[in-house]
Protein backbone atom coordinates (compact mmCIF):
# COMPACT_ATOMS: atom_id res chain seq x y z
CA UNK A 1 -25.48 -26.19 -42.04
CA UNK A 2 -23.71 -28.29 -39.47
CA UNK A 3 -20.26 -26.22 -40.81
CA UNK A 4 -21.89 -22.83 -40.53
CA UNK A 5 -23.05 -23.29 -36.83
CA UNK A 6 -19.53 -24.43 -35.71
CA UNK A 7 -18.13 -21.34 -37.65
CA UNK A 8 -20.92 -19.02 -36.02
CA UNK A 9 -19.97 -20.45 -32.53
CA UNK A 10 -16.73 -19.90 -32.86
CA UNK A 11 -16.92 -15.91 -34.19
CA UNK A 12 -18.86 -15.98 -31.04
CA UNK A 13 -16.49 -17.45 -28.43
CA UNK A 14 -13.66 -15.02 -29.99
CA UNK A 15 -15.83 -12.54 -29.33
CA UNK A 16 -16.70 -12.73 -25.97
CA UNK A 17 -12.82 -13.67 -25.32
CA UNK A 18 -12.00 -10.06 -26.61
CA UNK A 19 -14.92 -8.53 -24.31
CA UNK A 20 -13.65 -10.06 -21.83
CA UNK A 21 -9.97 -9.31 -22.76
CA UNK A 22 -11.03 -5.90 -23.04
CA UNK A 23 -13.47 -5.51 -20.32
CA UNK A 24 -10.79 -6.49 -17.44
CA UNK A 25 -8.43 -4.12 -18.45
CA UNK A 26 -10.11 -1.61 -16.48
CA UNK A 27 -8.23 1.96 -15.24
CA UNK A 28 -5.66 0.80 -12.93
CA UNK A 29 -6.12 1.81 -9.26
CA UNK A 30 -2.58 2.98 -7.64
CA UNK A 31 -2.31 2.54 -3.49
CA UNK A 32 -1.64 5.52 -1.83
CA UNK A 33 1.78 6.75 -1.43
CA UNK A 34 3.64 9.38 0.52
CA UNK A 35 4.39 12.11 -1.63
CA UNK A 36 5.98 14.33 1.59
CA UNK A 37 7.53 14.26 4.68
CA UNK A 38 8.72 16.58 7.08
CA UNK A 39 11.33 16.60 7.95
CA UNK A 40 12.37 15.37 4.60
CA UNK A 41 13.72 12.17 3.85
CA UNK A 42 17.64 11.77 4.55
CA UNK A 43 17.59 15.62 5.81
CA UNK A 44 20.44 16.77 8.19
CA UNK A 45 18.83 18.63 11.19
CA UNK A 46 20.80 20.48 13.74
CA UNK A 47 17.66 21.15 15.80
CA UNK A 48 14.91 18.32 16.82
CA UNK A 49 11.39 18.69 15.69
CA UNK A 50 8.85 18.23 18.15
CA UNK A 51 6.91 15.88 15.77
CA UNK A 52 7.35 14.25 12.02
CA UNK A 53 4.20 13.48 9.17
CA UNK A 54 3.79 11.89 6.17
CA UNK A 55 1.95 13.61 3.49
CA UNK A 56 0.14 11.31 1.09
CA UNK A 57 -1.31 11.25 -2.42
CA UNK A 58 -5.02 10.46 -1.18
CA UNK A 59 -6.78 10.62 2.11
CA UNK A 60 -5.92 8.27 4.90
CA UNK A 61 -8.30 6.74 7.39
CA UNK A 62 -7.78 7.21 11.30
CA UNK A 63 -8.05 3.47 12.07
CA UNK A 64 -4.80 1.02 12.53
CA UNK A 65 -2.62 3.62 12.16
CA UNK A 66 0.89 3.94 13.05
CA UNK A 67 3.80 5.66 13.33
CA UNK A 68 6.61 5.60 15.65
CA UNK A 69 10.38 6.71 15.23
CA UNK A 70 12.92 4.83 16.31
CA UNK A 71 16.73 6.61 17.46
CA UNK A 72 20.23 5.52 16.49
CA UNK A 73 20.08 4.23 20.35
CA UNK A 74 17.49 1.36 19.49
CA UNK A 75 14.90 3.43 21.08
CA UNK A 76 11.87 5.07 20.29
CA UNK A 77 11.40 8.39 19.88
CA UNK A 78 8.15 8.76 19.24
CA UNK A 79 5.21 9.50 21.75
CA UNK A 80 1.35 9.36 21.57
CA UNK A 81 -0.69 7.65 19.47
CA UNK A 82 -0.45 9.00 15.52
CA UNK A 83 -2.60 11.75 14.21
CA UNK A 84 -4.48 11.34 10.80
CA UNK A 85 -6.10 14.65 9.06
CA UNK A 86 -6.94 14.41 6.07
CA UNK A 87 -3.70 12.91 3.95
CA UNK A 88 -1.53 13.52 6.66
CA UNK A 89 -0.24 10.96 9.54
CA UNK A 90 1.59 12.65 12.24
CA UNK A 91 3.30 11.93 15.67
CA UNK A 92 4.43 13.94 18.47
CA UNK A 93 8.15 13.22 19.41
CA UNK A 94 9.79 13.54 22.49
CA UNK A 95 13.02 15.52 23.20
CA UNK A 96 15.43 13.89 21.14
CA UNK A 97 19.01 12.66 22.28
CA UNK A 98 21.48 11.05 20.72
CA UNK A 99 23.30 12.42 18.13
CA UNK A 100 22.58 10.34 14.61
CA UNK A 101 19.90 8.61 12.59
CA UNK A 102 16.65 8.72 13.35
CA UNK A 103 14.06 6.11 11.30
CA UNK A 104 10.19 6.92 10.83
CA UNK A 105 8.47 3.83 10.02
CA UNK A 106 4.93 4.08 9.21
CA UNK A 107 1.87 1.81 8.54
CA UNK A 108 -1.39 3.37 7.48
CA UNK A 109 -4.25 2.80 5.89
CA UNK A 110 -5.70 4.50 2.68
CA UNK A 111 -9.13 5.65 1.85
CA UNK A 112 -9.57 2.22 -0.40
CA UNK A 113 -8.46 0.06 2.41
CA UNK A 114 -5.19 -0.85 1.08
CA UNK A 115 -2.33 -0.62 3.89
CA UNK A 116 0.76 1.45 2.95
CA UNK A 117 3.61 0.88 5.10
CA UNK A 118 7.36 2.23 4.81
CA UNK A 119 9.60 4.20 6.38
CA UNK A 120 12.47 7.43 6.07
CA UNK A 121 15.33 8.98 8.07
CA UNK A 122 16.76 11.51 9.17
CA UNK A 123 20.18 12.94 10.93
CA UNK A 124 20.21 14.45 14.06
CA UNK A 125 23.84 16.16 13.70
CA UNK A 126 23.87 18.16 17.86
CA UNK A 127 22.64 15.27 20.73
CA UNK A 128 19.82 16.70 22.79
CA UNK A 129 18.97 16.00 26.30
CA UNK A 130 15.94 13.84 26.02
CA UNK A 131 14.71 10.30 27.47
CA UNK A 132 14.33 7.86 25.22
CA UNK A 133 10.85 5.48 25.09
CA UNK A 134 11.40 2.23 25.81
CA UNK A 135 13.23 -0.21 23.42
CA UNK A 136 12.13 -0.49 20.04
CA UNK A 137 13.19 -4.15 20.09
CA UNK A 138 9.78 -5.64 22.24
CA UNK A 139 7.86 -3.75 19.82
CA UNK A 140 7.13 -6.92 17.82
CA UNK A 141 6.40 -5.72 13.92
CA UNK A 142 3.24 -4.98 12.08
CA UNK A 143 2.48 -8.17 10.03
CA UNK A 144 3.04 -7.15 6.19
CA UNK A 145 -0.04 -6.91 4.02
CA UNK A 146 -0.90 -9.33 1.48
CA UNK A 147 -0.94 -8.68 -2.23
CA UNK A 148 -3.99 -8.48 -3.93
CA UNK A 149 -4.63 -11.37 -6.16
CA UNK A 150 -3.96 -11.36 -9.71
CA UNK A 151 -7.17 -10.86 -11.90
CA UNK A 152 -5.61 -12.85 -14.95
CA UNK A 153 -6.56 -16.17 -13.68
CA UNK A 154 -10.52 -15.27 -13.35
CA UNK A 155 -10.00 -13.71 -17.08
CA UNK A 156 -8.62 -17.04 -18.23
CA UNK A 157 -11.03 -19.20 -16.65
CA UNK A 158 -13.91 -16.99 -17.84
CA UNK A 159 -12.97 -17.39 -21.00
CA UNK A 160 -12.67 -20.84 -20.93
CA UNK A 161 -16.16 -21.47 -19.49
CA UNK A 162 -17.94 -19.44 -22.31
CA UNK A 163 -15.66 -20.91 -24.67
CA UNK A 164 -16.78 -24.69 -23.69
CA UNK A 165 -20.30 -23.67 -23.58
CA UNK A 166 -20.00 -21.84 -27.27
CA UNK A 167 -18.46 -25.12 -27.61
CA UNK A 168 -21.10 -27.35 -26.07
CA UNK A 169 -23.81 -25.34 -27.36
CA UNK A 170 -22.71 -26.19 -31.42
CA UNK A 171 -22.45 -29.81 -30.95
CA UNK A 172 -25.68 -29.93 -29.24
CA UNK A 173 -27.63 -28.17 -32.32
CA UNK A 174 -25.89 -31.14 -34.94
C-alpha cells in the first residue's frame, strides 16, 4: 500500500509539473515597435520637413512621451511638445540649418505600458537658414526602462512547492 501511495504521489507531482510547464507558456506578448517613419530612416533629403513621426505596430498613449531631434550642430531641432494619435508620435521641427545628420530619438509609451525608446536619422544634403534650440547636451537622458522579470524562476519554484507537498503529503499517509 505504502509503495502504491508514493507511486500515486509522484504521477501526481509530474503532473502538475507539466501543467504548470505547460500553463506558463502562454502566447508571447511583443512591445510595440515602430514599423514607419517619415522621413524614413537613413533618407537623404534636399528639403527640410517641417515635422518627423514614428508610426508604430499598436497604439501609443499620450503620457511621457517624447521626441526631440537633435542636428549635426549638437542642437536640437525639434520644437513643441510631441503629438500622439493613435500609433503615431509626432513633432513639429523648426527651420532646419546645418547641412548633415539629423537624429530622432524617441521614448514612448505603448498601450500595455511598456516604454519603447530608440531612435533614426536622416541627411540634410542643402543647409537651411534656421535657429537652432538650445544644446542638446543639458538635456540630461531619459532613464532606460527596466526589463521585465523572467517568469522561469516562479515556474521553478512552483513546481517545487507542489512537488514537496505531493511529497509531504505521501509520507504523512505511511
Amino acid at each position: 500500500m505504502q509503495f502504491l501511495a508514493r507511486w500515486f504521489a509522484a504521477a501526481v507531482t509530474a503532473v502538475l509539473l507539466v501543467a504548470l510547464s505547460v500553463a506558463g507558456a502562454g502566447t508571447a506578448s511583443a512591445h510595440a515597435a515602430v514599423i514607419g517613419t517619415d522621413p524614413a530612416d537613413r533618407a537623404t533629403l534636399t528639403q527640410a520637413p517641417a515635422r518627423v513621426s514614428a508610426t508604430f505596430n499598436e497604439t501609443m498613449q499620450s503620457a511621457f512621451a517624447a521626441m526631440t531631434v537633435v542636428g549635426p550642430d549638437g542642437n536640437l531641432w525639434s520644437t513643441g511638445a510631441p503629438q500622439v494619435r493613435d500609433a503615431v508620435v509626432a513633432v513639429d521641427l523648426r527651420p532646419l540649418g546645418p547641412s548633415g545628420t539629423y537624429t530622432v530619438n524617441y521614448r514612448a509609451t505603448s498601450a500595455d505600458g511598456h516604454v519603447v525608446t530608440g531612435s533614426w536619422s536622416f541627411d540634410l544634403t542643402v543647409s537651411g537658414t534656421g535657429t537652432p534650440g538650445p544644446s542638446a547636451a543639458v538635456l540630461a537622458p531619459p532613464p532606460a526602462p527596466a526589463d521585465d522579470p523572467p517568469v522561469w524562476p516562479f515556474i521553478v519554484g512552483a513546481c517545487v512547492a507542489v512537488g514537496a507537498a505531493a511529497w509531504w503529503a505521501a509520507r504523512r499517509r505511511t
